[in-house]
C-alpha atoms as a PDB file:
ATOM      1  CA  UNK A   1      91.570 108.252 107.179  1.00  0.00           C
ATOM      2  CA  UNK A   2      94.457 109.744 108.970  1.00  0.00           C
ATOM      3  CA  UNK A   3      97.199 107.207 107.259  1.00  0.00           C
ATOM      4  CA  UNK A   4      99.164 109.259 105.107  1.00  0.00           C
ATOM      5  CA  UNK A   5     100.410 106.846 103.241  1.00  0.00           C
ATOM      6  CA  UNK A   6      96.838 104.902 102.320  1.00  0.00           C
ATOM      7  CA  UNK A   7      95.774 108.371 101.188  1.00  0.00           C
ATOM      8  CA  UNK A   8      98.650 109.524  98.793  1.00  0.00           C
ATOM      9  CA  UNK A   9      98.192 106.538  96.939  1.00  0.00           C
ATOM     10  CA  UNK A  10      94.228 107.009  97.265  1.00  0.00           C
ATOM     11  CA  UNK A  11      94.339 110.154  95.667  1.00  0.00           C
ATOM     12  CA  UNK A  12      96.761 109.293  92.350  1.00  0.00           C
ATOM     13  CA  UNK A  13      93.779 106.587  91.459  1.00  0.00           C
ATOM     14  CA  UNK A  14      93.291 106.360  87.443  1.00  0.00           C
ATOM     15  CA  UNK A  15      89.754 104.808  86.654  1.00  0.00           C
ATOM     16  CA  UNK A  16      90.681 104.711  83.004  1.00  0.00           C
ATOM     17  CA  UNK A  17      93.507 102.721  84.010  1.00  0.00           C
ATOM     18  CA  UNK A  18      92.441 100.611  87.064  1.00  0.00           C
ATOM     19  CA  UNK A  19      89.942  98.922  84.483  1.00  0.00           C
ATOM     20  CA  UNK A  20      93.529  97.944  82.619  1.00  0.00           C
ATOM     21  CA  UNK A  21      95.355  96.295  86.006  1.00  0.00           C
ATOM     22  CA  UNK A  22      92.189  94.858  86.975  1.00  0.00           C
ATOM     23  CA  UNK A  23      92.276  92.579  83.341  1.00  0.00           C
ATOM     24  CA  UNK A  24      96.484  92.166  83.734  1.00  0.00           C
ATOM     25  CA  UNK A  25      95.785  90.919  87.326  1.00  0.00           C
ATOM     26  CA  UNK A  26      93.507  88.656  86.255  1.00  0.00           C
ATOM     27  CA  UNK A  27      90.690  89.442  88.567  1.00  0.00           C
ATOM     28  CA  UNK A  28      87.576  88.155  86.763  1.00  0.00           C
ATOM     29  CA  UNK A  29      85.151  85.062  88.031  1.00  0.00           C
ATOM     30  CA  UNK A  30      87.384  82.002  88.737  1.00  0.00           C
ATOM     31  CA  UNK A  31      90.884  83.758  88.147  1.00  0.00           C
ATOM     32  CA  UNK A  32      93.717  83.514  90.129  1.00  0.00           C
ATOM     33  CA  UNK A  33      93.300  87.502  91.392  1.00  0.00           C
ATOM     34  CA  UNK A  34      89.264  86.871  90.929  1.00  0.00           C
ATOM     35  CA  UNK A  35      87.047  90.184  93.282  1.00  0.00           C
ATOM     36  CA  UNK A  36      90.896  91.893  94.134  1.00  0.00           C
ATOM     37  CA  UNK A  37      90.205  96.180  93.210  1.00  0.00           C
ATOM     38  CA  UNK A  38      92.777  98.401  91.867  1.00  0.00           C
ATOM     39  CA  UNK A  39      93.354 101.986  92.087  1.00  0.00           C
ATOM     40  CA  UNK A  40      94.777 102.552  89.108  1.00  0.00           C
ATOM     41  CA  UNK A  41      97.963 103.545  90.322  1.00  0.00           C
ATOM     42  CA  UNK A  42     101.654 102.433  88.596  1.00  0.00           C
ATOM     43  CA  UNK A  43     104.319 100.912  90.561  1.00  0.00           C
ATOM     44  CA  UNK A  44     106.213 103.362  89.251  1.00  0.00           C
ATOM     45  CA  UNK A  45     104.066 105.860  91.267  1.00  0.00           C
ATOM     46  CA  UNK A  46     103.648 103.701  94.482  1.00  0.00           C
ATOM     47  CA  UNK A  47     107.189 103.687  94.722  1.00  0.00           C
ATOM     48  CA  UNK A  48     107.512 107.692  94.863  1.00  0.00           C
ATOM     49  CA  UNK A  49     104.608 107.591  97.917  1.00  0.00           C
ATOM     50  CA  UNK A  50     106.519 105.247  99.403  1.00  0.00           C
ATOM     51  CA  UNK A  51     109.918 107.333  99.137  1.00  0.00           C
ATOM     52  CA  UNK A  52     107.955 109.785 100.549  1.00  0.00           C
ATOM     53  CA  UNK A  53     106.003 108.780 103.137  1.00  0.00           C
ATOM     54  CA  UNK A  54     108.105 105.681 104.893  1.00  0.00           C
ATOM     55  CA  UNK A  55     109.457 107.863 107.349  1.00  0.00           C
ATOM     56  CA  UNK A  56     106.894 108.457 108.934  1.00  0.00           C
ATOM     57  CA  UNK A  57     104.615 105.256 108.421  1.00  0.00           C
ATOM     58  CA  UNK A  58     103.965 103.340 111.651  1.00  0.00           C
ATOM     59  CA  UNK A  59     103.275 100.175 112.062  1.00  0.00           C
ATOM     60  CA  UNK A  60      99.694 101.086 112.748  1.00  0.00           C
ATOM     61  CA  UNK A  61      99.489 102.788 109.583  1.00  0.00           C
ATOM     62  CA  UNK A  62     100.938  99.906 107.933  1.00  0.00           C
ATOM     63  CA  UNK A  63      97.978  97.656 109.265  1.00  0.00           C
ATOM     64  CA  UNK A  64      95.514  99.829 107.684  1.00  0.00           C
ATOM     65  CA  UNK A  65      97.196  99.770 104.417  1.00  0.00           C
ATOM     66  CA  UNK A  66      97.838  96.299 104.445  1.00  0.00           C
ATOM     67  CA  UNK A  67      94.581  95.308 105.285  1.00  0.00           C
ATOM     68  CA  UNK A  68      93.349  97.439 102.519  1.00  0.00           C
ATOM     69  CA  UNK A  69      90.633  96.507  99.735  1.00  0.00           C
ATOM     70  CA  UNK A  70      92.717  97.934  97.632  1.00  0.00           C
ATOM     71  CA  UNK A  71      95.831  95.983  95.774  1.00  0.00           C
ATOM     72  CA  UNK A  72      97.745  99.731  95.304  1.00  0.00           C
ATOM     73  CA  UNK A  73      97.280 100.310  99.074  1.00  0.00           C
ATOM     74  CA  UNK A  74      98.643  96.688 100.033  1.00  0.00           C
ATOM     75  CA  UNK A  75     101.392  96.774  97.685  1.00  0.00           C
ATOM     76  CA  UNK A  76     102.224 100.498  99.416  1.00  0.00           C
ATOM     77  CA  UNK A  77     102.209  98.913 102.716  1.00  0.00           C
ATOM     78  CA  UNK A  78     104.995  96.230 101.679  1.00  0.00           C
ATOM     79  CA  UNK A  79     107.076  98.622  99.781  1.00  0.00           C
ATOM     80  CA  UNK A  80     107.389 100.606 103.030  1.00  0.00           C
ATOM     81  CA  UNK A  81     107.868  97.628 105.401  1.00  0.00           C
ATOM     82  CA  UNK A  82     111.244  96.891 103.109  1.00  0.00           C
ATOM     83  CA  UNK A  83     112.232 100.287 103.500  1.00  0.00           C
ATOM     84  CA  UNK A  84     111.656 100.415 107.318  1.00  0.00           C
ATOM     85  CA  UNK A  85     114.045  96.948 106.979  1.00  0.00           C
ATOM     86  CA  UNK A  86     116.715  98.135 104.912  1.00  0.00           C
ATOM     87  CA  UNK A  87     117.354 101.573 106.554  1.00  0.00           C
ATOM     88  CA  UNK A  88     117.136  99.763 110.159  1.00  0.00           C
ATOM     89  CA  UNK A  89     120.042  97.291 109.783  1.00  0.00           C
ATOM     90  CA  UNK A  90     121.523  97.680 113.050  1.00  0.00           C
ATOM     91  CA  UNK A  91     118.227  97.467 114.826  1.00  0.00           C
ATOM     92  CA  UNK A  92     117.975  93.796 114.698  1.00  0.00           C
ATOM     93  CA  UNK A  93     114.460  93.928 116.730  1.00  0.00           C
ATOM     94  CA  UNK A  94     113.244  96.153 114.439  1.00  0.00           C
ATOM     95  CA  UNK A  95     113.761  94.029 111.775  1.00  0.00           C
ATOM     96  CA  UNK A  96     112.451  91.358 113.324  1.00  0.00           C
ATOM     97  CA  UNK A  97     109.460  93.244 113.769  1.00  0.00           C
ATOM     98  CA  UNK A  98     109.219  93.691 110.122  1.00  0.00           C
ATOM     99  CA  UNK A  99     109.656  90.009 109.981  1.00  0.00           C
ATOM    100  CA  UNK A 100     106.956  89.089 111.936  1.00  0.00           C
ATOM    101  CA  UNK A 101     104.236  91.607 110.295  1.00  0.00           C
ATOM    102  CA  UNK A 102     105.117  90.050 107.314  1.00  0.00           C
ATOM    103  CA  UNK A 103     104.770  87.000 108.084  1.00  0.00           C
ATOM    104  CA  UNK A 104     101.578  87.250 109.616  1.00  0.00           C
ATOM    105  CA  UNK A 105      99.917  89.242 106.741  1.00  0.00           C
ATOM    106  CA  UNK A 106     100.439  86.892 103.866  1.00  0.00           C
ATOM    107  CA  UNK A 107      96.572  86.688 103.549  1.00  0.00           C
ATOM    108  CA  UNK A 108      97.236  89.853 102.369  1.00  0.00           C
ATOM    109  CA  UNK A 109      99.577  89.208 100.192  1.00  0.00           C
ATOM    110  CA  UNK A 110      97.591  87.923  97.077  1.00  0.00           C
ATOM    111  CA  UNK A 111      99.022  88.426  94.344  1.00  0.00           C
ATOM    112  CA  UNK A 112     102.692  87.737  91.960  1.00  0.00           C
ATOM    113  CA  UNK A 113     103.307  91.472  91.967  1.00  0.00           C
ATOM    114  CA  UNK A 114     103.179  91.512  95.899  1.00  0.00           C
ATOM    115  CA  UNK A 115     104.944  88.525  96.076  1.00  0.00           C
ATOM    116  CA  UNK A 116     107.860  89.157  93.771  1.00  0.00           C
ATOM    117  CA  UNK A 117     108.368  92.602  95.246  1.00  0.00           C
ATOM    118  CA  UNK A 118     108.677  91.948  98.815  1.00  0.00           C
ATOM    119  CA  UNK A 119     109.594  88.448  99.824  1.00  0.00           C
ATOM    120  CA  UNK A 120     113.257  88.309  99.092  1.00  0.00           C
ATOM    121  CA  UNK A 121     114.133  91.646  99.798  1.00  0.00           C
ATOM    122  CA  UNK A 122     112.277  90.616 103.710  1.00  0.00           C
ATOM    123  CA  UNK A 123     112.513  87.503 103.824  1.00  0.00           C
ATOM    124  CA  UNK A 124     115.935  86.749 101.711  1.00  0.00           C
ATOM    125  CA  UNK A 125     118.073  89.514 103.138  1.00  0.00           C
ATOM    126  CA  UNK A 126     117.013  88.305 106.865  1.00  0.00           C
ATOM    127  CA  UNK A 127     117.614  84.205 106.298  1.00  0.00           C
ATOM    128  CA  UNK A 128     120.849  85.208 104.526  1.00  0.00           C
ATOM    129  CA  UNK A 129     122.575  84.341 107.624  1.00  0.00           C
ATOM    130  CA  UNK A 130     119.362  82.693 109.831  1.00  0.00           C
ATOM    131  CA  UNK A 131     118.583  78.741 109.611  1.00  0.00           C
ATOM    132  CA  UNK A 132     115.866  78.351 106.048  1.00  0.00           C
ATOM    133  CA  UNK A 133     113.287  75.925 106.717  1.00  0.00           C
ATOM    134  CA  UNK A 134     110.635  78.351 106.699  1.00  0.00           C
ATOM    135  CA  UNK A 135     110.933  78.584 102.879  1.00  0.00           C
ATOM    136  CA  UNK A 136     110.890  75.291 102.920  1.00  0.00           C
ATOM    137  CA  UNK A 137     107.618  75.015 104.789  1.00  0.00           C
ATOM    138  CA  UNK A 138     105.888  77.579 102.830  1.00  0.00           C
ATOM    139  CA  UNK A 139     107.068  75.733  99.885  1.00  0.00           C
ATOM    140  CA  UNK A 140     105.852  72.539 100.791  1.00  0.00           C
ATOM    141  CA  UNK A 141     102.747  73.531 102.890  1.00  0.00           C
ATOM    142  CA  UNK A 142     102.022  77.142 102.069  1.00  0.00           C
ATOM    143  CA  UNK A 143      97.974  77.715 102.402  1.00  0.00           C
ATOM    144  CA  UNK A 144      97.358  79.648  99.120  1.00  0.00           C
ATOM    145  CA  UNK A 145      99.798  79.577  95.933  1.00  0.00           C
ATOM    146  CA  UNK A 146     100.976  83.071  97.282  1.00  0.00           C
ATOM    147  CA  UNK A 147     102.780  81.493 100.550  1.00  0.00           C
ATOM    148  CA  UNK A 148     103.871  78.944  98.197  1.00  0.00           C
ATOM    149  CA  UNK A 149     105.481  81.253  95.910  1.00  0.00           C
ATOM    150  CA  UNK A 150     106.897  83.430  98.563  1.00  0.00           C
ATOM    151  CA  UNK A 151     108.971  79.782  99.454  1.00  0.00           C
ATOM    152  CA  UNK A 152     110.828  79.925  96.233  1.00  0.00           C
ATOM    153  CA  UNK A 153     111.110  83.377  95.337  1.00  0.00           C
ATOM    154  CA  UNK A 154     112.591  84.578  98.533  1.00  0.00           C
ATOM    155  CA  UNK A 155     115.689  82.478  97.302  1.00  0.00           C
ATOM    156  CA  UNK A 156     116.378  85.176  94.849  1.00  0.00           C
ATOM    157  CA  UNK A 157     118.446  86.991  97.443  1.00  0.00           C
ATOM    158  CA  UNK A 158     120.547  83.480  98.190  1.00  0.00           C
ATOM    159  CA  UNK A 159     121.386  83.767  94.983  1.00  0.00           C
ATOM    160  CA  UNK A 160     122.509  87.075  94.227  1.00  0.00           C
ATOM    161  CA  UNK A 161     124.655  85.927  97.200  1.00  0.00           C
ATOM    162  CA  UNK A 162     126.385  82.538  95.067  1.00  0.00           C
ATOM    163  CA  UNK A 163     124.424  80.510  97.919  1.00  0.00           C
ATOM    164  CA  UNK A 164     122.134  77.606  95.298  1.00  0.00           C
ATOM    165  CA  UNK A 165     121.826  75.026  96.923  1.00  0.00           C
ATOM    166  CA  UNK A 166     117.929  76.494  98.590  1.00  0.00           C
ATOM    167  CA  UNK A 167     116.767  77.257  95.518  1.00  0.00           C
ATOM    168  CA  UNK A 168     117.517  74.077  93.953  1.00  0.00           C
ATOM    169  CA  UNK A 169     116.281  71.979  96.957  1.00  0.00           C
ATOM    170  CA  UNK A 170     112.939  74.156  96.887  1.00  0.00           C
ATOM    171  CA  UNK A 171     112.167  73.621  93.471  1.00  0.00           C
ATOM    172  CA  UNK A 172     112.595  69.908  94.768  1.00  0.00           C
ATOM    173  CA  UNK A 173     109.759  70.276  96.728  1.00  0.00           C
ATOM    174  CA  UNK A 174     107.473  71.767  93.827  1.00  0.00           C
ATOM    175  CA  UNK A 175     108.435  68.579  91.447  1.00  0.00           C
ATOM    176  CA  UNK A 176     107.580  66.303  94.351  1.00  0.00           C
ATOM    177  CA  UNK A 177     103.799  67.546  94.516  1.00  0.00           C
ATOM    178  CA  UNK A 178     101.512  64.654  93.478  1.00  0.00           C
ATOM    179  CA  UNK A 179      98.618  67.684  92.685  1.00  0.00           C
ATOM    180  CA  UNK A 180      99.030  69.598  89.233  1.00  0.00           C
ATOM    181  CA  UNK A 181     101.809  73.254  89.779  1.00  0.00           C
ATOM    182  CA  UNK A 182      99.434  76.369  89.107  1.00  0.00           C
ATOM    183  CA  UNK A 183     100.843  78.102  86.170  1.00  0.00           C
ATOM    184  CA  UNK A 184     102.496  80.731  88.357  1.00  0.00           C
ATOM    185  CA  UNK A 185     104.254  78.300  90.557  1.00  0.00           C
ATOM    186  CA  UNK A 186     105.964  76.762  87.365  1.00  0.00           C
ATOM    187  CA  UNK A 187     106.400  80.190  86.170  1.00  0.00           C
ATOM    188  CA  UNK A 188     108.236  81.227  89.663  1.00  0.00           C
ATOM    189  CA  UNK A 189     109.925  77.939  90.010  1.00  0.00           C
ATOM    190  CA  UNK A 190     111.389  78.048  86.451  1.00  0.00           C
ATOM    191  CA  UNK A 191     112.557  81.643  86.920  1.00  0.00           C
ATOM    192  CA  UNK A 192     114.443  80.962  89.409  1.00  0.00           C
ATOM    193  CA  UNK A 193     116.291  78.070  88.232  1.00  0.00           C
ATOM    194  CA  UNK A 194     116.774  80.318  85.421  1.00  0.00           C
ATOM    195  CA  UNK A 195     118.378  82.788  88.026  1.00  0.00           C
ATOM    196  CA  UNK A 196     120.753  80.281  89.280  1.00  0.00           C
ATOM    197  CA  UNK A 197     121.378  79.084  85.899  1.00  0.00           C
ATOM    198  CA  UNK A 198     123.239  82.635  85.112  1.00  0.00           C
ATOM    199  CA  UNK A 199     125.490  82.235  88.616  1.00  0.00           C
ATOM    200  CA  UNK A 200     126.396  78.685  87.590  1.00  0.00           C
ATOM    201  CA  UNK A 201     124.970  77.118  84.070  1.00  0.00           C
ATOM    202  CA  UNK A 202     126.596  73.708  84.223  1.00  0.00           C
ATOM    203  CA  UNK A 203     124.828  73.111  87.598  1.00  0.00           C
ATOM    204  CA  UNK A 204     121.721  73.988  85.955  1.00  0.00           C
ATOM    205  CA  UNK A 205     122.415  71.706  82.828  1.00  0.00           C
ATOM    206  CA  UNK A 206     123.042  68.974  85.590  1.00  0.00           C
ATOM    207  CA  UNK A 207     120.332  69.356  87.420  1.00  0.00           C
ATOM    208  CA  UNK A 208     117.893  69.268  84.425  1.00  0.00           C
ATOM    209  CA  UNK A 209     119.325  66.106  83.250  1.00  0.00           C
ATOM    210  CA  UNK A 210     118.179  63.402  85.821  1.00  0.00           C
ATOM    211  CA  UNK A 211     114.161  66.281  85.615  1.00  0.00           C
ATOM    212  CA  UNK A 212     113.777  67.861  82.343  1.00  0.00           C
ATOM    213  CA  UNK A 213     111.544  64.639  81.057  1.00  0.00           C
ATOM    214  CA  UNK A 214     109.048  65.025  84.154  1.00  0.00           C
ATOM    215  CA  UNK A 215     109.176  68.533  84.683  1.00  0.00           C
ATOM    216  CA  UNK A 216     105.808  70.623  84.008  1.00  0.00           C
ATOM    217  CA  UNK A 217     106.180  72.234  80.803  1.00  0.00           C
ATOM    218  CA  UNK A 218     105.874  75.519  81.293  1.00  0.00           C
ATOM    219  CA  UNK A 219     109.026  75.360  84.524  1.00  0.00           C
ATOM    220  CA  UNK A 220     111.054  73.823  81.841  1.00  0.00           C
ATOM    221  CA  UNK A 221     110.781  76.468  79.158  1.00  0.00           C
ATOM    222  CA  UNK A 222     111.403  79.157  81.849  1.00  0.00           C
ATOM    223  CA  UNK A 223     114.197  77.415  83.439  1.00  0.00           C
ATOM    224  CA  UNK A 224     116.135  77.007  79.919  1.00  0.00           C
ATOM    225  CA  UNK A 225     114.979  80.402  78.554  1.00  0.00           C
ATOM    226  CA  UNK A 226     118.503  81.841  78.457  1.00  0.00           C
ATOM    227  CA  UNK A 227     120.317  78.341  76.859  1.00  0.00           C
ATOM    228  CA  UNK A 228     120.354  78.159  72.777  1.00  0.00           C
ATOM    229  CA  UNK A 229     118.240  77.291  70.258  1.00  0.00           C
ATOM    230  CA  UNK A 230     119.343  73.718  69.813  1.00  0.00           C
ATOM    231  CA  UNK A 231     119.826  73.386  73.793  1.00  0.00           C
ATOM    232  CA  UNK A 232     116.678  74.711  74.472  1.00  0.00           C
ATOM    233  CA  UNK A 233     114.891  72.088  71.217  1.00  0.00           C
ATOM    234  CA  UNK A 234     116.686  69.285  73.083  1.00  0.00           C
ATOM    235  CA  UNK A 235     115.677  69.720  77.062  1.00  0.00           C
ATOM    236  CA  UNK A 236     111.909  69.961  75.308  1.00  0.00           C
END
């Protein structure tokens, strides 16, 4: 394999721990990360490849790691795509380019970790000033729970930026489902709320007050992790 960055990351594999990330990711018959392999290898560490080697990763090279077997390799692969994106801000094709790869990998991208680590810092930064409905599609019609979550979380940069409304309207979309949330879609749904709670808490509180009685249980209790005891007794 001539991609250096596929085999940095191939050589810092830990069996000892791989057997650890495979359990935390939840990779066993029937489970939501059920045949994915692991390396062994801590974000931590990924991230120092990455500093490394984005430079000189190429798209090609980012195809082989993306595509890899292994979750280390694919979460490599995205790390460097938002580097390539944040150091090319005045190369709008470029980022577009970035765009489109990741948009057109998400089979790829199978996991929380992957999700959570990539989407807004892609997806986010570019919509900041860009029309949204794409989150809004992948909300509402995302193939897998990944594309799904990729909907919401992306709003995280919105956000940072004071913009709520998306993130509100999104989580809309998840309450509206007529089939049972997947515990990680509550979890990501209620996490952000959560998010946009700290920017604004009364919008929040008002929010919750026409949905806390229908809301899946485990949204709620993230979305109101940060109000008080008593607040927190009464919304349950």
């Amino acid at each position: 394999m001539s991609c250096k960055l596929y085999n940095e990351i191939l050589a810092r594999q830990d069996v000892e721990q791989a057997v650890n990330l495979s359990r935390f990711f939840k990779t066993g018959k029937g489970q939501y990360g059920e045949g994915d392999k692991f390396l062994g290898v801590k974000v931590p560490t990924t991230r120092d490849v990455v500093k490394q080697c984005w430079q000189e990763t190429s798209f090609e090279d980012l195809e082989i790691c993306i595509c890899s077997e292994y979750h280390e390799i694919r979460l490599a692969a995205l790390l460097t795509l938002v580097q390539i994106f944040k150091h090319v801000k005045k190369d709008k094709a470029l980022q577009q380019q970035c765009i489109d790869f990741y948009l057109t990998h998400t089979e790829f991208i199978n996991n929380w970790d992957l999700v959570d680590l990539s989407c807004y810092e892609l997806l986010g930064t570019w919509l900041l000033d860009k029309d949204r409905t794409l989150l809004y599609d992948l909300a509402r019609d995302g193939k897998t729970i990944w594309e799904q979550r990729i909907g919401m979380v992306s709003t995280m940069q919105f956000i940072r930026h004071d913009q709520l409304d998306d993130t509100y309207a999104i989580a809309d979309i998840f309450l509206a489902k007529s089939q049972p949330l997947h515990d990680l879609l509550q979890k990501a749904v209620g996490w952000l709320l959560r998010e946009a709670g700290k920017r604004d808490e009364q919008r929040l509180k008002d929010w919750l007050s026409t949905r806390h009685a229908t809301m899946p249980r485990t949204m709620l209790r993230y979305a109101i992790e940060k109000f008080t005891d008593e607040e927190r007794k009464r919304y349950m």
